[in-house]
C-alpha atoms as a PDB file:
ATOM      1  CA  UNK A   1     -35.761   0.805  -7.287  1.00  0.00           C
ATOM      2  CA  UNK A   2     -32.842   1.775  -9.985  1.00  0.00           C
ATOM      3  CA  UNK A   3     -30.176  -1.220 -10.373  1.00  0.00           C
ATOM      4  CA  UNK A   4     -26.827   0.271  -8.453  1.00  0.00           C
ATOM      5  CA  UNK A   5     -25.459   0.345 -11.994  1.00  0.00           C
ATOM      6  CA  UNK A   6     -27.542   3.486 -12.144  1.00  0.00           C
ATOM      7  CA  UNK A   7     -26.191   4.975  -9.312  1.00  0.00           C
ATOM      8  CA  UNK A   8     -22.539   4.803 -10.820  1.00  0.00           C
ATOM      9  CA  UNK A   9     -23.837   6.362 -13.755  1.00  0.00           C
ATOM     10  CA  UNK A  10     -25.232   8.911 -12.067  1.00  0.00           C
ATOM     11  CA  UNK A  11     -22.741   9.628  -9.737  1.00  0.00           C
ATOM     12  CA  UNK A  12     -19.960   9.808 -12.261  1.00  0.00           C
ATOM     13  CA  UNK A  13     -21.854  12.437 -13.951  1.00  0.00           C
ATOM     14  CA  UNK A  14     -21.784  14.204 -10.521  1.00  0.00           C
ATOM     15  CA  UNK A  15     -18.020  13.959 -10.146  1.00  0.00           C
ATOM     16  CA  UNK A  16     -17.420  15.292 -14.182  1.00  0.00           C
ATOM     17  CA  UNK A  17     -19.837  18.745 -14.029  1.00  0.00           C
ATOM     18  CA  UNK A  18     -18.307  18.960 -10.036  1.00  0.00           C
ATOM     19  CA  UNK A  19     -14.459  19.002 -11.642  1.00  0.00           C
ATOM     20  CA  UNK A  20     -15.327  20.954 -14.466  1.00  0.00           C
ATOM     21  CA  UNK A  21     -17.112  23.888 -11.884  1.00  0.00           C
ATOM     22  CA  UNK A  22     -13.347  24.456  -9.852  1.00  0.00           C
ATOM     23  CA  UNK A  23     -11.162  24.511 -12.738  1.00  0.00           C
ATOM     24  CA  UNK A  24     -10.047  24.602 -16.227  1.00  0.00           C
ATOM     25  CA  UNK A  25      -7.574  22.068 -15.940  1.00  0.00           C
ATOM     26  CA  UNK A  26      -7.738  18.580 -15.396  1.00  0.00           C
ATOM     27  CA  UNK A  27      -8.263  18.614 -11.799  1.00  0.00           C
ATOM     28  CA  UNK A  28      -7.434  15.927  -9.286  1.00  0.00           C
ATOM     29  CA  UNK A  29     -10.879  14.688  -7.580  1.00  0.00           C
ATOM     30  CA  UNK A  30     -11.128  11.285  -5.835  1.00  0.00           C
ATOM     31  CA  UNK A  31     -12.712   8.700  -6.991  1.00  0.00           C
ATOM     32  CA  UNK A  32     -14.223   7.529  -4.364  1.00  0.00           C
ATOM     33  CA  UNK A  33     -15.556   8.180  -1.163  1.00  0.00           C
ATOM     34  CA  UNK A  34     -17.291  11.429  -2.607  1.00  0.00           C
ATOM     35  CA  UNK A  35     -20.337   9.983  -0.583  1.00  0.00           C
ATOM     36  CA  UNK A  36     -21.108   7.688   1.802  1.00  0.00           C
ATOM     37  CA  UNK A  37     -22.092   4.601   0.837  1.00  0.00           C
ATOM     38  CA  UNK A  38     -25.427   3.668  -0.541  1.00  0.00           C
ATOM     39  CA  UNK A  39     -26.407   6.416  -1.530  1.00  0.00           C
ATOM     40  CA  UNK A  40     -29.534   6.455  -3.066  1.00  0.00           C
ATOM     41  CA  UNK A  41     -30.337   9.998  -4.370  1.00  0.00           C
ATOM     42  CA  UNK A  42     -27.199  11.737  -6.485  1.00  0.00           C
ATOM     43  CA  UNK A  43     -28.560  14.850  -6.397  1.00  0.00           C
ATOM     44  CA  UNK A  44     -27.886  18.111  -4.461  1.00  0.00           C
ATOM     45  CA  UNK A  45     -30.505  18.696  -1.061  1.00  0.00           C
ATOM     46  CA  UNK A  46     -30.057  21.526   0.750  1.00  0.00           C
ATOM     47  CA  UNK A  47     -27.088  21.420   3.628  1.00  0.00           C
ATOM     48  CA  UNK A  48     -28.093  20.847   6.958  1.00  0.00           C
ATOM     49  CA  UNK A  49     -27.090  23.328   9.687  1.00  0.00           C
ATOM     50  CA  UNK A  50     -24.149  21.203  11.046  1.00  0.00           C
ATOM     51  CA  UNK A  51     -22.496  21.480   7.372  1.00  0.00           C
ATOM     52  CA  UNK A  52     -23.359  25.415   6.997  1.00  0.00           C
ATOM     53  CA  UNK A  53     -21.317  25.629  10.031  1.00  0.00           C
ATOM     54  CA  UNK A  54     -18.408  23.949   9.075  1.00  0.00           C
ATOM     55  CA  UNK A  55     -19.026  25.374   5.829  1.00  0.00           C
ATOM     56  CA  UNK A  56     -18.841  29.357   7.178  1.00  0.00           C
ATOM     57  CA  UNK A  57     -15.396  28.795   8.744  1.00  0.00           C
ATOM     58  CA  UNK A  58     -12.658  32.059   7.608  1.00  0.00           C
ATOM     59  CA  UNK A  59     -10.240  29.858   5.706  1.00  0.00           C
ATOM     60  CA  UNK A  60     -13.067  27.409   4.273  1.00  0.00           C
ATOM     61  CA  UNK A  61     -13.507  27.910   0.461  1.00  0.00           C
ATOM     62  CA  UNK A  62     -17.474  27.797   0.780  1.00  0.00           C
ATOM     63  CA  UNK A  63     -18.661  26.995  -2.066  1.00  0.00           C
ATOM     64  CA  UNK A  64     -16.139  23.844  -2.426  1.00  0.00           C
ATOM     65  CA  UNK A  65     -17.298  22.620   1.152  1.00  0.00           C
ATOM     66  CA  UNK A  66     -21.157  22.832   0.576  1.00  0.00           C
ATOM     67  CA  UNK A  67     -20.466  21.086  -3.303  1.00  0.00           C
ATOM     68  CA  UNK A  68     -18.490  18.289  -1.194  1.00  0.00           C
ATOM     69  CA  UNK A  69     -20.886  18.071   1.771  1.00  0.00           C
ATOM     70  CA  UNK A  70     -24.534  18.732   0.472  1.00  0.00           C
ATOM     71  CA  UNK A  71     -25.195  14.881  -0.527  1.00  0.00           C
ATOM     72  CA  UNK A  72     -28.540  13.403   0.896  1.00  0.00           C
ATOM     73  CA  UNK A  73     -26.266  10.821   3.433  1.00  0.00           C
ATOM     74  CA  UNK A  74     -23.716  13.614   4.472  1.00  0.00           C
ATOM     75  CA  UNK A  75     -26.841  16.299   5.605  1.00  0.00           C
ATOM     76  CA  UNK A  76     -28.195  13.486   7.463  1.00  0.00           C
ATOM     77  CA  UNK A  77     -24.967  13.133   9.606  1.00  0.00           C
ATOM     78  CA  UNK A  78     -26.085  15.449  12.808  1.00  0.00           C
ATOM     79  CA  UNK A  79     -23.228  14.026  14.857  1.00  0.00           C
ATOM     80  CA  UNK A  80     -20.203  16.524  14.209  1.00  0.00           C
ATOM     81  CA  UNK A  81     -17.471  12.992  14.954  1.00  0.00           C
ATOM     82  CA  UNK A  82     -19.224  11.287  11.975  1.00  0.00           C
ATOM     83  CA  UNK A  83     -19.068  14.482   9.762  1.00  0.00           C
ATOM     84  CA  UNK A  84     -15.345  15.132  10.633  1.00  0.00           C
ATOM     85  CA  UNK A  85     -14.657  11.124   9.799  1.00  0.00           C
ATOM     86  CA  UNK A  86     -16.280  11.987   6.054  1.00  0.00           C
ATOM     87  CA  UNK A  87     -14.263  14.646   5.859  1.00  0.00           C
ATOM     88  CA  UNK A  88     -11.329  12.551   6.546  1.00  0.00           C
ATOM     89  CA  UNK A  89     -12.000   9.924   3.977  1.00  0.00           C
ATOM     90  CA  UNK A  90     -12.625  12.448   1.141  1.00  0.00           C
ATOM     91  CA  UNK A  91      -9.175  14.112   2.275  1.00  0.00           C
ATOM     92  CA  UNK A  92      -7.105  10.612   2.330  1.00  0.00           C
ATOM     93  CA  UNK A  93      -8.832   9.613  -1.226  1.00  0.00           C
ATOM     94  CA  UNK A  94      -7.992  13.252  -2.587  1.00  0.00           C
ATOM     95  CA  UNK A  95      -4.775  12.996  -1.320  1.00  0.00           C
ATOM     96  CA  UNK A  96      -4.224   9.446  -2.315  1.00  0.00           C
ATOM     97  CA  UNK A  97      -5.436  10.513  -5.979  1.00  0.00           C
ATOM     98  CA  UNK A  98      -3.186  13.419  -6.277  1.00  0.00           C
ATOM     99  CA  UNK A  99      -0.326  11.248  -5.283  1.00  0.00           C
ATOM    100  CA  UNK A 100      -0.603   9.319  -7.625  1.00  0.00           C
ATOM    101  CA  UNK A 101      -0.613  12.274 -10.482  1.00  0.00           C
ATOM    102  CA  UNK A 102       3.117  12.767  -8.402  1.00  0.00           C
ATOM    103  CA  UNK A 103       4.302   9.560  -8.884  1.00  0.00           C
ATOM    104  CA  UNK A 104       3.513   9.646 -12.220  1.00  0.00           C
ATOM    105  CA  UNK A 105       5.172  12.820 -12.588  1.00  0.00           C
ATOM    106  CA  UNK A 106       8.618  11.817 -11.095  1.00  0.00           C
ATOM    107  CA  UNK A 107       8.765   8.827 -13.729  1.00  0.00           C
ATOM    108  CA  UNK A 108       9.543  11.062 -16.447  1.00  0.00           C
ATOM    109  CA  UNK A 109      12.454  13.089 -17.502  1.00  0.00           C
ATOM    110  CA  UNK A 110      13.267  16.565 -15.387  1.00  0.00           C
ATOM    111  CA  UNK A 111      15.429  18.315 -14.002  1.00  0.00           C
ATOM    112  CA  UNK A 112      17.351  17.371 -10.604  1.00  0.00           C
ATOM    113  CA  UNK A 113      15.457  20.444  -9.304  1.00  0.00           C
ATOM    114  CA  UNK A 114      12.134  19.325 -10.632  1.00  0.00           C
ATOM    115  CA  UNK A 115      12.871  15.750  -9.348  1.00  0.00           C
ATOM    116  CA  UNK A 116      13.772  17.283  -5.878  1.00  0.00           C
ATOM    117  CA  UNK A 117      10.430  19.029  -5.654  1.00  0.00           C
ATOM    118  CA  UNK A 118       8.151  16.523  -6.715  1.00  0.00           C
ATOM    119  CA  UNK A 119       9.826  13.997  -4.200  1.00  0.00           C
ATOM    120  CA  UNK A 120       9.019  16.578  -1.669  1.00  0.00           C
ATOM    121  CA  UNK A 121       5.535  16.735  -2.558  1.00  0.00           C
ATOM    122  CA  UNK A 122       5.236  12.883  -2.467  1.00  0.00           C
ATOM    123  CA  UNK A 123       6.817  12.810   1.319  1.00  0.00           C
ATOM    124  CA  UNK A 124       4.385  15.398   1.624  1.00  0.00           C
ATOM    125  CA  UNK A 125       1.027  13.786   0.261  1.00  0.00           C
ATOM    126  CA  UNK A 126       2.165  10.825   2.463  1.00  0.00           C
ATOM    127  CA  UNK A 127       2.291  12.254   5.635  1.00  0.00           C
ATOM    128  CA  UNK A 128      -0.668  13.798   4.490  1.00  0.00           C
ATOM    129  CA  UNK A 129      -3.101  10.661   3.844  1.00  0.00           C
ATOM    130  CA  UNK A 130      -1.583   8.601   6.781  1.00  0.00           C
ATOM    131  CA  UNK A 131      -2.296  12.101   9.007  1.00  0.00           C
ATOM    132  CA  UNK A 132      -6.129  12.254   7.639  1.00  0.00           C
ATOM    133  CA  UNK A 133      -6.522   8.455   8.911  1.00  0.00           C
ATOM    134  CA  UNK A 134      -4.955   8.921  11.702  1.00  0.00           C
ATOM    135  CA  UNK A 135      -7.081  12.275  12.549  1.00  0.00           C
ATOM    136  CA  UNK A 136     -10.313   9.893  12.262  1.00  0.00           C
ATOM    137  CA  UNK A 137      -8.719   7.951  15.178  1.00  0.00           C
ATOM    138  CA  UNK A 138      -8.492  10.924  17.721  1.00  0.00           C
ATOM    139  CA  UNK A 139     -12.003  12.806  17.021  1.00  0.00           C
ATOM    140  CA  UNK A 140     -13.659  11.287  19.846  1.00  0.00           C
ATOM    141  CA  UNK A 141     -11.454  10.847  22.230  1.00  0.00           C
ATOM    142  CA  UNK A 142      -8.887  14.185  21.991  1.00  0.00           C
ATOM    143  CA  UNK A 143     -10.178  16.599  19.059  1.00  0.00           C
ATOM    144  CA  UNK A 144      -7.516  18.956  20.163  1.00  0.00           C
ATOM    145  CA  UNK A 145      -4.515  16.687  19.059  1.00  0.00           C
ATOM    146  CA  UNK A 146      -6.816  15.579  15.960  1.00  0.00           C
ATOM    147  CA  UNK A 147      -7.387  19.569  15.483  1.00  0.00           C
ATOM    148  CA  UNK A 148      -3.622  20.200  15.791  1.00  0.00           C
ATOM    149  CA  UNK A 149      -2.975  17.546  13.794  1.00  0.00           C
ATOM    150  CA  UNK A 150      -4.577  18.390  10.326  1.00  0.00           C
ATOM    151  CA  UNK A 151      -3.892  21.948  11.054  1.00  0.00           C
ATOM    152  CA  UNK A 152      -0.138  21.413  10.323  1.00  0.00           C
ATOM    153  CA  UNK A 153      -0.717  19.698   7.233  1.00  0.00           C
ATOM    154  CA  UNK A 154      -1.580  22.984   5.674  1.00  0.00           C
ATOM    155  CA  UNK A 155       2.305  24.439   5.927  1.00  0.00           C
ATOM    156  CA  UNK A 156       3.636  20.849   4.388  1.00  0.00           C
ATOM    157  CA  UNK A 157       1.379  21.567   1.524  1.00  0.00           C
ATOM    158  CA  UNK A 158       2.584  24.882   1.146  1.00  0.00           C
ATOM    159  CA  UNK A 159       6.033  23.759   1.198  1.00  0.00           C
ATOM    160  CA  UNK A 160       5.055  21.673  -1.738  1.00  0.00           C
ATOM    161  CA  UNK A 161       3.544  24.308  -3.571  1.00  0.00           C
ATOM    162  CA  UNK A 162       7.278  26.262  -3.310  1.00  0.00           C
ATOM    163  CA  UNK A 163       9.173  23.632  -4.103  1.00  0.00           C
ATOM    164  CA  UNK A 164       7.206  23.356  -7.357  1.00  0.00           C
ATOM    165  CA  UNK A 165       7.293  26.988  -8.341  1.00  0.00           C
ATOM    166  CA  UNK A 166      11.220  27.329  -7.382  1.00  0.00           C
ATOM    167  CA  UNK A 167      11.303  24.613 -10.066  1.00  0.00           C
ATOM    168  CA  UNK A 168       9.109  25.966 -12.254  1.00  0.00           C
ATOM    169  CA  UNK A 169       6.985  22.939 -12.648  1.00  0.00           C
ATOM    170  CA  UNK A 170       4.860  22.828 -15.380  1.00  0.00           C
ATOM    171  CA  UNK A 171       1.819  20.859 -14.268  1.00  0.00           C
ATOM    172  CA  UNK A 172      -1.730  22.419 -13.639  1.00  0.00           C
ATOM    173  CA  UNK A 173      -3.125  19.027 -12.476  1.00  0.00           C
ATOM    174  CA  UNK A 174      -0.554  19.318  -9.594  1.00  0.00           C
ATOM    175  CA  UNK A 175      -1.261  22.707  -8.308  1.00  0.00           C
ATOM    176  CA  UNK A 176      -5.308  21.531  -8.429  1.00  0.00           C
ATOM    177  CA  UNK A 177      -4.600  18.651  -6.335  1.00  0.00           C
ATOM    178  CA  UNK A 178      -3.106  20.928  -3.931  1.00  0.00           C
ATOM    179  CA  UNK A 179      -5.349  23.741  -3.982  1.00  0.00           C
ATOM    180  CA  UNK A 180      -8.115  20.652  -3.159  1.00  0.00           C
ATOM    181  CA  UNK A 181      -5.941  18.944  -0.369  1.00  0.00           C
ATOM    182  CA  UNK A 182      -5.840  22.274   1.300  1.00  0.00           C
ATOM    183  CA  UNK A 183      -9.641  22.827   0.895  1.00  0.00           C
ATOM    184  CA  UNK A 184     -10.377  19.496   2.651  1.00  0.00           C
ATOM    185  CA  UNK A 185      -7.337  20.176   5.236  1.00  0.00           C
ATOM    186  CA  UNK A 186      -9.356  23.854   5.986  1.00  0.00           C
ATOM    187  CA  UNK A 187     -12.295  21.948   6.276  1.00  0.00           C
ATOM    188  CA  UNK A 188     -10.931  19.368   8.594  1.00  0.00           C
ATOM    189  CA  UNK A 189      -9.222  22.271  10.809  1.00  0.00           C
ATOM    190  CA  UNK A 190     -12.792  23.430  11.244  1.00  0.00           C
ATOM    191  CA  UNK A 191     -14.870  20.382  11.992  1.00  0.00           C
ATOM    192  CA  UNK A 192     -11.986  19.318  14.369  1.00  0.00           C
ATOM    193  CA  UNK A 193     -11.959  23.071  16.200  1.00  0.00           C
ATOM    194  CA  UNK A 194     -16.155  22.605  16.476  1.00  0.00           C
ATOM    195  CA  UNK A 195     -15.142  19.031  18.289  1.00  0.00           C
ATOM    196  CA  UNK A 196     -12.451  20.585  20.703  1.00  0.00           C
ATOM    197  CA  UNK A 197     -15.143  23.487  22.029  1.00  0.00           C
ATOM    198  CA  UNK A 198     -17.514  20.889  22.646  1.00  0.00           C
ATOM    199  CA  UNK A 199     -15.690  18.874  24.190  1.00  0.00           C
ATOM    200  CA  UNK A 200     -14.838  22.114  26.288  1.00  0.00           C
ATOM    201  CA  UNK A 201     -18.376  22.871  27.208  1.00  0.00           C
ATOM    202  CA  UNK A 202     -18.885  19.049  27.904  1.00  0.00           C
ATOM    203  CA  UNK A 203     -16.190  19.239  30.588  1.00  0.00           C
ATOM    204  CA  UNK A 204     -17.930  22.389  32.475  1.00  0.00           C
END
């Protein structure tokens, strides 16, 4: 068996070809919780049937969701609760990651108007990660408030994403972390919506 130092190599080398395939720009990807833990095999297996599903969904950018969820740990997951906590984590350590490019941002020099926006955008990103954790909390029990509640996040980002351009913000790293967010928000609308209708069917 490979010393875990191995796997860190490994899975680093992941993360830097996985950035590099969305965008030109420096891209905001977390860190961590890109897989579950021990993870033994880095490489890409083929999704299982429970992540082509969430994966199909209208507003889900496909081929970001199957990159994200085709790990050997996250195919394993057959139970959609466990999926939709994954999904979760990777949208709290996005989010947290992207945040972090913000505060960064409002440290130096601007504008009032540019200083306005990016504030917005951290209240934002907050609401955001605290929502995702929270989300994990109501999958079991009521995946109708947990689907409602990562649904709205969408609009907040979107606000964000305004506030930015009616400043004319200057940052691509900014507008990749939020393109991402809202990937992982579409993706958590879906898992959450497969939850509520079986909860539905569970109930007849």
């Amino acid at each position: 068996m490979a010393p875990p130092n191995h796997y860190c190599f490994f899975s680093t080398i992941f993360l830097f070809l996985f950035l590099l395939s969305f965008s030109p720009t420096s891209a905001v990807l977390p860190k961590v919780n890109v897989r579950l833990p021990n993870a033994k095999n880095p490489l890409p297996v083929t999704p299982s049937k429970l992540v082509k599903r969430v994966c199909k969904g209208d507003t889900i950018d496909r081929n970001f969701c199957l990159q994200v969820l085709t790990t050997p740990e996250a195919v394993a997951v057959k139970d959609p609760t466990k999926l939709g906590t994954l999904i979760m984590q990777l949208g709290a350590a996005n989010g947290k990651a992207t945040l972090a490019a913000y505060n960064e941002m409002v440290k130096k020099p601007g504008s009032p108007q540019t200083l306005k926006a990016l504030n917005s955008c951290v209240e934002a990103y907050k609401y955001a990660i605290q929502s995702f954790k929270i989300v994990s909390t109501e999958l079991i029990d009521d995946p109708m408030t947990a689907n409602y509640d990562v649904s709205i996040l969408a609009p907040e980002i979107t606000n964000c994403e305004k506030a930015l351009t009616d400043a004319k913000v200057e940052a691509p790293r900014l507008y990749d972390g939020n393109r991402l967010i809202k990937y992982y928000i579409a993706m958590g609308s879906r898992i959450t919506s497969i939850l509520e209708d079986q909860s539905k069917q569970n109930n007849y």
